[in-house]
PDB file of N, CA and C in Angstrom:
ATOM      1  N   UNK A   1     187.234 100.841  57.507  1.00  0.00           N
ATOM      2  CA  UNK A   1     187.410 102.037  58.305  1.00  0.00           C
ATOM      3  C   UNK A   1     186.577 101.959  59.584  1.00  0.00           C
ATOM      4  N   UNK A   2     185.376 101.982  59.252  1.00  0.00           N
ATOM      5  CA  UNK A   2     184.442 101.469  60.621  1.00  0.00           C
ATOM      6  C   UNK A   2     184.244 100.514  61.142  1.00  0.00           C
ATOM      7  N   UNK A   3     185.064  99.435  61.086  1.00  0.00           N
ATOM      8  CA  UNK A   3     185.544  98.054  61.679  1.00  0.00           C
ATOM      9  C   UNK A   3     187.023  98.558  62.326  1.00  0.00           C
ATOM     10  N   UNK A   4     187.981  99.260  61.900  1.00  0.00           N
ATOM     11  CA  UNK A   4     188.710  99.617  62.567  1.00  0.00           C
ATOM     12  C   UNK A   4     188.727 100.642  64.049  1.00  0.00           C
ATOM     13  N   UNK A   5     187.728 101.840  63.885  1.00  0.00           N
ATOM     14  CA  UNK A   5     187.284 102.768  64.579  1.00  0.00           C
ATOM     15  C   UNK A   5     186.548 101.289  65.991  1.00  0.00           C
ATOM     16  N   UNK A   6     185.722 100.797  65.430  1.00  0.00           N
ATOM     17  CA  UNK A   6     185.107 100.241  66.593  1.00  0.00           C
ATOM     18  C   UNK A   6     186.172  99.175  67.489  1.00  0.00           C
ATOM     19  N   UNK A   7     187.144  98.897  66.829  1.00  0.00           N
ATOM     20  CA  UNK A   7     188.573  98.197  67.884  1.00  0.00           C
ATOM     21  C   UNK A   7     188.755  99.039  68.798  1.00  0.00           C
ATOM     22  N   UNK A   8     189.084  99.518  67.943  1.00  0.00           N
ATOM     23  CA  UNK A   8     189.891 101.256  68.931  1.00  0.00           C
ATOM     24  C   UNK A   8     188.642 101.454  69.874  1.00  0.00           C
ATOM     25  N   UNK A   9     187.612 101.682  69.597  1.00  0.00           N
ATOM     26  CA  UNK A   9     187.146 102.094  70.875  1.00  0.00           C
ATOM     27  C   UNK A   9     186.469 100.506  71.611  1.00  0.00           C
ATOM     28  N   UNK A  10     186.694  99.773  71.301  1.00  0.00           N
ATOM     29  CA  UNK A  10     186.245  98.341  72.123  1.00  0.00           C
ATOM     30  C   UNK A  10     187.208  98.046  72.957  1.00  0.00           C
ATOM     31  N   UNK A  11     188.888  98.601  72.700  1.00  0.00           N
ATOM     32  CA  UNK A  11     189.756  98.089  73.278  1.00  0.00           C
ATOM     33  C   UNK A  11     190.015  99.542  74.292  1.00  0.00           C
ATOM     34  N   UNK A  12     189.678 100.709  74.293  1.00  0.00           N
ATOM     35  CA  UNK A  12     189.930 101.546  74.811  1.00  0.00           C
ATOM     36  C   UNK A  12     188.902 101.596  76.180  1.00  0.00           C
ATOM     37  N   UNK A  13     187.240 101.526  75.459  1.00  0.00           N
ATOM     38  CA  UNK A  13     186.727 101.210  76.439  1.00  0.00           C
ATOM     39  C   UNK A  13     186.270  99.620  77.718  1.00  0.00           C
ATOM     40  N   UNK A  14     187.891  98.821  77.236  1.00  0.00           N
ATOM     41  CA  UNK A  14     187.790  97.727  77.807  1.00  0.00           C
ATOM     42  C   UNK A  14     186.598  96.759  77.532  1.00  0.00           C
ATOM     43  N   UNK A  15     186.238  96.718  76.697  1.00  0.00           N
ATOM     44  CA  UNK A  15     184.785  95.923  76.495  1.00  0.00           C
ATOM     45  C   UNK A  15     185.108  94.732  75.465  1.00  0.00           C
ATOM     46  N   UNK A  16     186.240  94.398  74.516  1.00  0.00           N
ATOM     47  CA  UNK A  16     186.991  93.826  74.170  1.00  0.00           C
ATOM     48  C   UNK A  16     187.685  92.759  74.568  1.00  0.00           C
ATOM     49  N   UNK A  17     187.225  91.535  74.125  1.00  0.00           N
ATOM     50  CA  UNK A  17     187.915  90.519  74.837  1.00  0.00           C
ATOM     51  C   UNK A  17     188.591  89.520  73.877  1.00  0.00           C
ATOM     52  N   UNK A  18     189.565  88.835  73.977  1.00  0.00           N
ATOM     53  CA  UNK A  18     189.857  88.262  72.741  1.00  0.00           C
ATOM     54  C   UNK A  18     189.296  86.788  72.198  1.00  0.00           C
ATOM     55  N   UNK A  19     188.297  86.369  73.017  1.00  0.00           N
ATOM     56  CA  UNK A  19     187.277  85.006  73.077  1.00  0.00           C
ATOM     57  C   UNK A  19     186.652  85.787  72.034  1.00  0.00           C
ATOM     58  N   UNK A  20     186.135  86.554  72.386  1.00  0.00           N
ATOM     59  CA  UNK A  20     184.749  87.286  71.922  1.00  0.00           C
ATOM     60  C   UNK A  20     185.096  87.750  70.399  1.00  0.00           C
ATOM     61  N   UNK A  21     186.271  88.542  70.132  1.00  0.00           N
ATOM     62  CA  UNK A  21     186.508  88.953  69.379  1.00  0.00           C
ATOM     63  C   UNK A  21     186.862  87.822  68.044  1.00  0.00           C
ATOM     64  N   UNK A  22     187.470  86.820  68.553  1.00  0.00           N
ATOM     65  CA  UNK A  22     187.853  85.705  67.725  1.00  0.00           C
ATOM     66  C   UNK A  22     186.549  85.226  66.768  1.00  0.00           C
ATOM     67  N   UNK A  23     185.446  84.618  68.088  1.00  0.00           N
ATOM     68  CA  UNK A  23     183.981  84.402  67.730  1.00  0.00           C
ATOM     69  C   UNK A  23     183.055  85.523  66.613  1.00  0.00           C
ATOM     70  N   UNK A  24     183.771  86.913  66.838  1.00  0.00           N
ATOM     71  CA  UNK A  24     183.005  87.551  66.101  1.00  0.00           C
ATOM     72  C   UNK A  24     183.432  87.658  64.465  1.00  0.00           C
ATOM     73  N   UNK A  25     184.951  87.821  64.457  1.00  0.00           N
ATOM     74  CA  UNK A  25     185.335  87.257  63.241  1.00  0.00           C
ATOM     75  C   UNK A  25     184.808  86.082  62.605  1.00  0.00           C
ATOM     76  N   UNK A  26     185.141  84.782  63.309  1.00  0.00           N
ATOM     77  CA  UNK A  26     184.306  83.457  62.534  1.00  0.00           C
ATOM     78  C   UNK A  26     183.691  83.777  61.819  1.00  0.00           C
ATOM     79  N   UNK A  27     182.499  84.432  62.657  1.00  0.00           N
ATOM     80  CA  UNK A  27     181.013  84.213  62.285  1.00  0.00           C
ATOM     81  C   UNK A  27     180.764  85.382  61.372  1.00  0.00           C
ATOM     82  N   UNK A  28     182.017  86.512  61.108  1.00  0.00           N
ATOM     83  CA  UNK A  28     181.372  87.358  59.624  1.00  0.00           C
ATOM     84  C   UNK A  28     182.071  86.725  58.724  1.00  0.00           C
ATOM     85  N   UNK A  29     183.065  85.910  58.918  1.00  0.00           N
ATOM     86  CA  UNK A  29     183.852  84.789  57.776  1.00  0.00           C
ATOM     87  C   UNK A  29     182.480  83.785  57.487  1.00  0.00           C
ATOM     88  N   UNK A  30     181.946  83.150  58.544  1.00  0.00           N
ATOM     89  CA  UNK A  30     181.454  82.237  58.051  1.00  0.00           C
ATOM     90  C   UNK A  30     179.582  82.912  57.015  1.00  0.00           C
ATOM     91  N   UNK A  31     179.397  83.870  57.974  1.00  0.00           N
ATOM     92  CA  UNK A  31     178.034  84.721  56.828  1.00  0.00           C
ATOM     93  C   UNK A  31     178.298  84.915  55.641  1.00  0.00           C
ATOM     94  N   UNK A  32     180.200  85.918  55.564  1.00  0.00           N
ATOM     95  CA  UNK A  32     180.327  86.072  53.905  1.00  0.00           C
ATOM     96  C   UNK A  32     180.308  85.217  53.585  1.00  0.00           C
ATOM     97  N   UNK A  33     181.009  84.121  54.121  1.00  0.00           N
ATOM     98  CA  UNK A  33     181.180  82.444  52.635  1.00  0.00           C
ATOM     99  C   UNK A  33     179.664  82.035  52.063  1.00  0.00           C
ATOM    100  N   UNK A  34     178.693  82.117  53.101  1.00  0.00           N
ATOM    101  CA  UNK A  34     177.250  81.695  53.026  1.00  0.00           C
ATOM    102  C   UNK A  34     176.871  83.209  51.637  1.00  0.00           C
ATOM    103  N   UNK A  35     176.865  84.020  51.925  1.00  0.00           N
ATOM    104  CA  UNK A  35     176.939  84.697  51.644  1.00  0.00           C
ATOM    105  C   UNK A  35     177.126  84.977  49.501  1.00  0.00           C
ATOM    106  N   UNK A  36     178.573  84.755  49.906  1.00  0.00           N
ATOM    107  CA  UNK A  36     179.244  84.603  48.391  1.00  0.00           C
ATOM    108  C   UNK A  36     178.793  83.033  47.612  1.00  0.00           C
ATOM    109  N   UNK A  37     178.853  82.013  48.579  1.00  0.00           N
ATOM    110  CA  UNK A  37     178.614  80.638  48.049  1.00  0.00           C
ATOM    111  C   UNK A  37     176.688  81.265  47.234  1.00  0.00           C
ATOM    112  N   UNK A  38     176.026  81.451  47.931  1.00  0.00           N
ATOM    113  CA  UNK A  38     174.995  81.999  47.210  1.00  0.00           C
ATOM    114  C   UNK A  38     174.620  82.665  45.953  1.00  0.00           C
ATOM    115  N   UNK A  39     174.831  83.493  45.675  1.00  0.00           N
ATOM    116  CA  UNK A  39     175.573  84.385  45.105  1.00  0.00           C
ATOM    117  C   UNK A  39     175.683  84.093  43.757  1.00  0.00           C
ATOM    118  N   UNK A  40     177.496  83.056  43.690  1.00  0.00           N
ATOM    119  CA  UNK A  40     177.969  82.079  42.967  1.00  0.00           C
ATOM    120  C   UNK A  40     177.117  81.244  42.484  1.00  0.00           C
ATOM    121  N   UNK A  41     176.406  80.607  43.105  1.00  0.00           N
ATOM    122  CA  UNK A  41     175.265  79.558  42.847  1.00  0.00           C
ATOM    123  C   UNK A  41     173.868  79.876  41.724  1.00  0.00           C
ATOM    124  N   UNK A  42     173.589  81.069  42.117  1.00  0.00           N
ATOM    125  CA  UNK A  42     172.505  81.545  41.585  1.00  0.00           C
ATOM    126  C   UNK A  42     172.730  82.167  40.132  1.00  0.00           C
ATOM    127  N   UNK A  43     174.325  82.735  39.986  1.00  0.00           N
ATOM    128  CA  UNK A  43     174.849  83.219  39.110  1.00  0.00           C
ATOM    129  C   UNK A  43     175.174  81.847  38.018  1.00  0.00           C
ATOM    130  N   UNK A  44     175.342  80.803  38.522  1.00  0.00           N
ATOM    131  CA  UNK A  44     175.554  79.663  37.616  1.00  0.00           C
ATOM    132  C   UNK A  44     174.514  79.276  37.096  1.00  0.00           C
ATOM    133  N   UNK A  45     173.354  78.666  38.177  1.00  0.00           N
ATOM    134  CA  UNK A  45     172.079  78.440  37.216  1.00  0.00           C
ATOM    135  C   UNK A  45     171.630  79.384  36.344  1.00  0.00           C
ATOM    136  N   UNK A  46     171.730  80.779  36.489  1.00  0.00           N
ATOM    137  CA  UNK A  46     170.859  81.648  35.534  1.00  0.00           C
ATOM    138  C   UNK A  46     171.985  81.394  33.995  1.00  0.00           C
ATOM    139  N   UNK A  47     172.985  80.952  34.232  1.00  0.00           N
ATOM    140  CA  UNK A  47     174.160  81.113  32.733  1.00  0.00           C
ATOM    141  C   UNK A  47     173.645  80.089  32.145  1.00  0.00           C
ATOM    142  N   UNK A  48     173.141  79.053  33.269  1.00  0.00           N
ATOM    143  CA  UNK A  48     172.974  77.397  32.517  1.00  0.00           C
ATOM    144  C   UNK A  48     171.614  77.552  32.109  1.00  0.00           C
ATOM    145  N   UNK A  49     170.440  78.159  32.656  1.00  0.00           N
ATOM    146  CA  UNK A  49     169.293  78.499  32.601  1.00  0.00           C
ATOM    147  C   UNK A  49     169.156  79.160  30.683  1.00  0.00           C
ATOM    148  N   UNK A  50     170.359  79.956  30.659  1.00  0.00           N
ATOM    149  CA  UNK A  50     170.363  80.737  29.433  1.00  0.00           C
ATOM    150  C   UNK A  50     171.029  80.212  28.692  1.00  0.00           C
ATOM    151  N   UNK A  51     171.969  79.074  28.844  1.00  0.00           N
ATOM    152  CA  UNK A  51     172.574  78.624  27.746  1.00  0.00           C
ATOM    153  C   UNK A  51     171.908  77.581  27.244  1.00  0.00           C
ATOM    154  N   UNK A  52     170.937  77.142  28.166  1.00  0.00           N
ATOM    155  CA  UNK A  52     170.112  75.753  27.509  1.00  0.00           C
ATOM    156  C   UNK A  52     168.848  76.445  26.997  1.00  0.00           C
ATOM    157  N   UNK A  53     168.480  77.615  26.321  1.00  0.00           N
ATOM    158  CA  UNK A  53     167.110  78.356  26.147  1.00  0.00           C
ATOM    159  C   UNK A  53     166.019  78.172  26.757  1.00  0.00           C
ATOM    160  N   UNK A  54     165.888  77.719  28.297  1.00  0.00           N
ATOM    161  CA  UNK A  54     164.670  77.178  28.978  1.00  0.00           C
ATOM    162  C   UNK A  54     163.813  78.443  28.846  1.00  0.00           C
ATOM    163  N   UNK A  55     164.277  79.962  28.803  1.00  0.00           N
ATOM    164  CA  UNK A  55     163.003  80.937  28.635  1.00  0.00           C
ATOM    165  C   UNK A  55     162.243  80.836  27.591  1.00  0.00           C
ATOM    166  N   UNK A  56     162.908  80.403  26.462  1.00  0.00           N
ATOM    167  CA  UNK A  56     162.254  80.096  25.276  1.00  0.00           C
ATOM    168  C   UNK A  56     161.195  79.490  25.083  1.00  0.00           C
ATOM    169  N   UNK A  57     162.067  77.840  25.848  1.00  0.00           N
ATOM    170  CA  UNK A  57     160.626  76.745  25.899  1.00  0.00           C
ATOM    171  C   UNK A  57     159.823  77.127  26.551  1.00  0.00           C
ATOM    172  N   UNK A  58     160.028  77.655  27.732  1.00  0.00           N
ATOM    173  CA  UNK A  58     158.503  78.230  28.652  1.00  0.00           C
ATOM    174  C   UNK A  58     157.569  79.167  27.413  1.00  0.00           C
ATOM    175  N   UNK A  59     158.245  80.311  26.673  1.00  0.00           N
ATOM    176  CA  UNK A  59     157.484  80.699  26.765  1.00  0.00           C
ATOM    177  C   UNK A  59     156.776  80.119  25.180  1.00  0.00           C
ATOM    178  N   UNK A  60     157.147  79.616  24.786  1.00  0.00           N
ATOM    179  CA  UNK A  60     156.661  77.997  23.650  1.00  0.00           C
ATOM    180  C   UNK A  60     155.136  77.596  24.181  1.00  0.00           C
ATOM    181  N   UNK A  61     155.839  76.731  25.309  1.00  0.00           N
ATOM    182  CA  UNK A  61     154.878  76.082  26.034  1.00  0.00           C
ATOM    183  C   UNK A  61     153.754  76.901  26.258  1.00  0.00           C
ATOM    184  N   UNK A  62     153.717  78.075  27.288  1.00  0.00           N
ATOM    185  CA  UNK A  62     152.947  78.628  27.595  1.00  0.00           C
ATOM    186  C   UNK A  62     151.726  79.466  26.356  1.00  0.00           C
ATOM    187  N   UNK A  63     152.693  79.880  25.124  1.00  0.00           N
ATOM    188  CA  UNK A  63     152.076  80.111  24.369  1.00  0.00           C
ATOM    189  C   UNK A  63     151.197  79.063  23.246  1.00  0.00           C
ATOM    190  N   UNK A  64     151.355  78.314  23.701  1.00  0.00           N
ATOM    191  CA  UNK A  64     151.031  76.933  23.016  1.00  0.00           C
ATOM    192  C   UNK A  64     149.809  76.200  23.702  1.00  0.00           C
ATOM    193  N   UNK A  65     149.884  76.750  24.878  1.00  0.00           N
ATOM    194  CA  UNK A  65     147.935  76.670  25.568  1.00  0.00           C
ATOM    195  C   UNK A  65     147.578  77.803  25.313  1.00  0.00           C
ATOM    196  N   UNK A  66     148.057  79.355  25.004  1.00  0.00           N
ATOM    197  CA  UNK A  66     146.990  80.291  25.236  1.00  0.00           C
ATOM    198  C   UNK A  66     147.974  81.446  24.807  1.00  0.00           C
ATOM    199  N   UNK A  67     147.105  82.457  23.711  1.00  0.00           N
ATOM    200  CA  UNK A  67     147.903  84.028  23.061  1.00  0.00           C
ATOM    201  C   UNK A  67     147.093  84.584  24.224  1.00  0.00           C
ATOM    202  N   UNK A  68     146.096  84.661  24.846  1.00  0.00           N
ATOM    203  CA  UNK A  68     145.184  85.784  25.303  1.00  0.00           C
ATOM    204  C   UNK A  68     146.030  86.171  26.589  1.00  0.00           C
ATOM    205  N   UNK A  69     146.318  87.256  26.680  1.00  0.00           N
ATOM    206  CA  UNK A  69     147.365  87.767  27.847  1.00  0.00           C
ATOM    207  C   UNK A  69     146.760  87.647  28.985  1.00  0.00           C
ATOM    208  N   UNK A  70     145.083  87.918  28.598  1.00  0.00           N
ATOM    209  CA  UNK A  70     144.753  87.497  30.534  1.00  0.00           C
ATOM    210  C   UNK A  70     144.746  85.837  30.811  1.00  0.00           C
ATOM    211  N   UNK A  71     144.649  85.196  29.985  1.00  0.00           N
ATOM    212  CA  UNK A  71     145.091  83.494  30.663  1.00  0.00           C
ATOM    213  C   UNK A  71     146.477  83.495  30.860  1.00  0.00           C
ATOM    214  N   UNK A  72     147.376  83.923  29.723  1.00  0.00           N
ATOM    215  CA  UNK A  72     149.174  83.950  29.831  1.00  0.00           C
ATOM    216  C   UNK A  72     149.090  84.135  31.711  1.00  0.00           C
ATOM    217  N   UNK A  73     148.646  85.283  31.778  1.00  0.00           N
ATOM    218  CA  UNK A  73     148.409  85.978  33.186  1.00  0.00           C
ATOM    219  C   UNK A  73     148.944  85.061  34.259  1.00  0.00           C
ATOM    220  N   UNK A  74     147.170  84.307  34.013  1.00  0.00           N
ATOM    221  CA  UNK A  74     147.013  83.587  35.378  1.00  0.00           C
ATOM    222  C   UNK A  74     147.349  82.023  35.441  1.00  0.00           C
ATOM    223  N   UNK A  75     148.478  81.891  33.950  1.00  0.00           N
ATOM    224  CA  UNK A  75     149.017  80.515  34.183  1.00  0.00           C
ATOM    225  C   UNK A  75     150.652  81.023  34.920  1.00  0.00           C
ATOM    226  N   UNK A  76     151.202  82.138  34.120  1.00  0.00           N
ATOM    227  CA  UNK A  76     152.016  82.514  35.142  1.00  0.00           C
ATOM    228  C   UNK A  76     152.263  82.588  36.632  1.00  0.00           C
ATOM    229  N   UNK A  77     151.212  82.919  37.222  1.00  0.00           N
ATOM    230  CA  UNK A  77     150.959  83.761  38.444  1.00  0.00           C
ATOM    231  C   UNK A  77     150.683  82.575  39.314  1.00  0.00           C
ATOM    232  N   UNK A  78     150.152  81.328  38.853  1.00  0.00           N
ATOM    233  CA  UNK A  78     149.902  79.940  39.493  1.00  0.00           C
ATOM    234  C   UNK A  78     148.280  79.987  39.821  1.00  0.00           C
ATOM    235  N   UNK A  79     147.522  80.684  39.331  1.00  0.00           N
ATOM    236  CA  UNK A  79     146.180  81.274  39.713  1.00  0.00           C
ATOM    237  C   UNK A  79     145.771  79.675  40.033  1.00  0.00           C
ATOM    238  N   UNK A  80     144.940  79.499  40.384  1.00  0.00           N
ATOM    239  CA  UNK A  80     144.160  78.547  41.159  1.00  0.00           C
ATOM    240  C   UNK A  80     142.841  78.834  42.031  1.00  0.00           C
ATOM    241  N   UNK A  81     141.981  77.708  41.310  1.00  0.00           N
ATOM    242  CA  UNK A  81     140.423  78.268  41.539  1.00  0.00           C
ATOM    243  C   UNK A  81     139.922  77.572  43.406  1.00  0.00           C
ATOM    244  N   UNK A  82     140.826  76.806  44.020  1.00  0.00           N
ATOM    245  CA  UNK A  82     140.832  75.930  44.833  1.00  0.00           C
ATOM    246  C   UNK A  82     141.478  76.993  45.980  1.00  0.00           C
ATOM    247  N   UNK A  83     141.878  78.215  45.652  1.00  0.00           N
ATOM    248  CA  UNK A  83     142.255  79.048  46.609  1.00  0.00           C
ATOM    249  C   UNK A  83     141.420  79.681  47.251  1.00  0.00           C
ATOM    250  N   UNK A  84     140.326  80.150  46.730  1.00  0.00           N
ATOM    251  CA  UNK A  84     139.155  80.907  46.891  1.00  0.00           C
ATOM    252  C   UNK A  84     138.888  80.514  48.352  1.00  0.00           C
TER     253      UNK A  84
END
């Protein structure tokens, strides 16, 4: 609706050109694809992420150096004493 409204007045108030207009299409074709390809992508690893139980093993692993929630903490978090 408000992609239509703004023709109408781009072409009314002459400011509309059809170089321009071509270019502006592309480039919201080419953002959505970037866009959706993303998206798609992220949606696949998290299925594969969950179908292979990697939350599991992490949290195996992690519990397997340490129950005490404040170390769990700061192995999560990437704590590092070299930051200081």
């Amino acid at each position: 609706m408000l992609v239509g409204y703004v023709m109408v007045l781009s072409f009314f108030y002459r400011t509309a050109q059809p170089r321009r207009l071509y270019r502006a299409v592309v480039d919201a074709g080419h953002i959505s694809g970037m866009t959706l390809f993303m998206a798609s992508t992220s949606s696949f690893l998290g299925f594969m992420l969950a179908r292979d139980l990697v939350p599991h093993h992490v949290v195996d692993f992690i519990t397997g150096i340490s129950t005490d929630k404040t170390v769990v903490i700061f192995i999560v978090s990437g704590y590092s004493s070299s930051w200081a």
